[in-house]
Protein backbone atom coordinates (compact mmCIF):
# COMPACT_ATOMS: atom_id res chain seq x y z
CA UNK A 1 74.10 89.70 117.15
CA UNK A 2 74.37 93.18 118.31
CA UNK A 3 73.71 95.84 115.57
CA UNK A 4 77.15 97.61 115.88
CA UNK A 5 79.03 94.45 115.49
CA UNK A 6 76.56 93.72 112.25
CA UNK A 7 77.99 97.06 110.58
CA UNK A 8 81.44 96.86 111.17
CA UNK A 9 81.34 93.44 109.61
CA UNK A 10 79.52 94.75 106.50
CA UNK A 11 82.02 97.75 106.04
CA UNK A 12 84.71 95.42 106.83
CA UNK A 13 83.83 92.95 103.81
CA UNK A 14 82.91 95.73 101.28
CA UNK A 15 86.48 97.14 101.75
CA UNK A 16 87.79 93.80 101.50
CA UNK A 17 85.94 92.66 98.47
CA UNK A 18 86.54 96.23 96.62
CA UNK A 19 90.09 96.71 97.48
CA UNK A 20 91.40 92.72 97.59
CA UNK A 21 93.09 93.74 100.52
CA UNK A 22 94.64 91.88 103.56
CA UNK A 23 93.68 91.58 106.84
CA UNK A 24 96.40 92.74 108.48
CA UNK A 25 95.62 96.15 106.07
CA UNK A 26 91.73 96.17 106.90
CA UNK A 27 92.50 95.72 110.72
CA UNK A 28 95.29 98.82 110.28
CA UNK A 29 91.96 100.79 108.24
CA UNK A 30 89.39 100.20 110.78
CA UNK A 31 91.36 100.14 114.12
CA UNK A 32 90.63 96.41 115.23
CA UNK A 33 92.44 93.81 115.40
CA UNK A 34 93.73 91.02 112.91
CA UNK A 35 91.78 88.39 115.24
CA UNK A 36 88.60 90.17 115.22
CA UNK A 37 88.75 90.83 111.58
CA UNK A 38 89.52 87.67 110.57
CA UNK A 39 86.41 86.44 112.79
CA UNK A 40 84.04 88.90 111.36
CA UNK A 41 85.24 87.82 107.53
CA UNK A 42 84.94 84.26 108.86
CA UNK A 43 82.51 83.77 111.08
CA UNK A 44 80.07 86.60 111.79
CA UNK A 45 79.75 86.86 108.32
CA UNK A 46 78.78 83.45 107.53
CA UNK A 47 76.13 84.11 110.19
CA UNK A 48 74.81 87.48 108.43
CA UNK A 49 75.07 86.59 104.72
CA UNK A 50 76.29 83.41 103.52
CA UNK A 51 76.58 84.17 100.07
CA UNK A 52 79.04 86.91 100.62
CA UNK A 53 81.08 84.81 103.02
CA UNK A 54 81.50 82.29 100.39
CA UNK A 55 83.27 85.08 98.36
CA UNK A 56 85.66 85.92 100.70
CA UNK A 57 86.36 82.64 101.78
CA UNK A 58 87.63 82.67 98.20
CA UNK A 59 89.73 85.48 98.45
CA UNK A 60 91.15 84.13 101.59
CA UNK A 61 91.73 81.10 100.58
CA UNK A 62 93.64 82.53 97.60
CA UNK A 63 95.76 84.46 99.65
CA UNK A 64 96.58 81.73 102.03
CA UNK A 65 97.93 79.81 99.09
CA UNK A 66 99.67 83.12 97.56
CA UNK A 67 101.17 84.04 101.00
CA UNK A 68 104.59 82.02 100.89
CA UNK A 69 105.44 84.16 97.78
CA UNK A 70 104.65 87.37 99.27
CA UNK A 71 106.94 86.85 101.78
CA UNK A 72 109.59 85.49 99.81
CA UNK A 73 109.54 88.58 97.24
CA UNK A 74 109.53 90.86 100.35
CA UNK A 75 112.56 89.57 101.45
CA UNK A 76 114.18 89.25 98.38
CA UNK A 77 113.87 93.10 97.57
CA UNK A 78 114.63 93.52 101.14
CA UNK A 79 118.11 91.93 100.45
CA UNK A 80 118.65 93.69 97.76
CA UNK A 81 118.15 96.97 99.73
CA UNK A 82 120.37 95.86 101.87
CA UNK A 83 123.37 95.06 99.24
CA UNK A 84 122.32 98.45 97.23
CA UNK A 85 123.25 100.71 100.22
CA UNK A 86 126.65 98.48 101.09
């Protein structure tokens, strides 16, 4: 694997393990992509250090369960927004 692709992939996970962030956030942070980041948390990682990769696949498995919630609370306060400047 080339060497540049080797460092974004570590900065990308330290972000993501020290901030608990999402992907769409770390791709709007480093400029890339969602696909690409989600590949390099997934499976470039798995390649470089597979002890790390099993902590994020934690994370991201967490937030795959959490996400239905997210979205619901988002558009629940964006609702009542909506009714607030009626």
């Amino acid at each position: 694997m080339n060497k540049n692709i080797e460092t974004r992939v570590l900065n990308v996970t330290e972000c993501f393990l020290e901030n608990n962030t999402t992907i769409r956030e770390i791709s709007n942070v480093f400029g890339f992509g969602k696909s690409t980041i989600h590949l390099d948390l997934t499976m470039r990682l798995s390649q470089i250090n597979p002890a790390l990769a099993n902590k994020v696949k934690a994370i991201l498995d967490k937030h795959k369960k959490e996400k239905h919630i997210t979205g619901g609370n988002a558009t629940k306060e964006k609702y009542a927004r909506l009714k607030e400047n009626s």
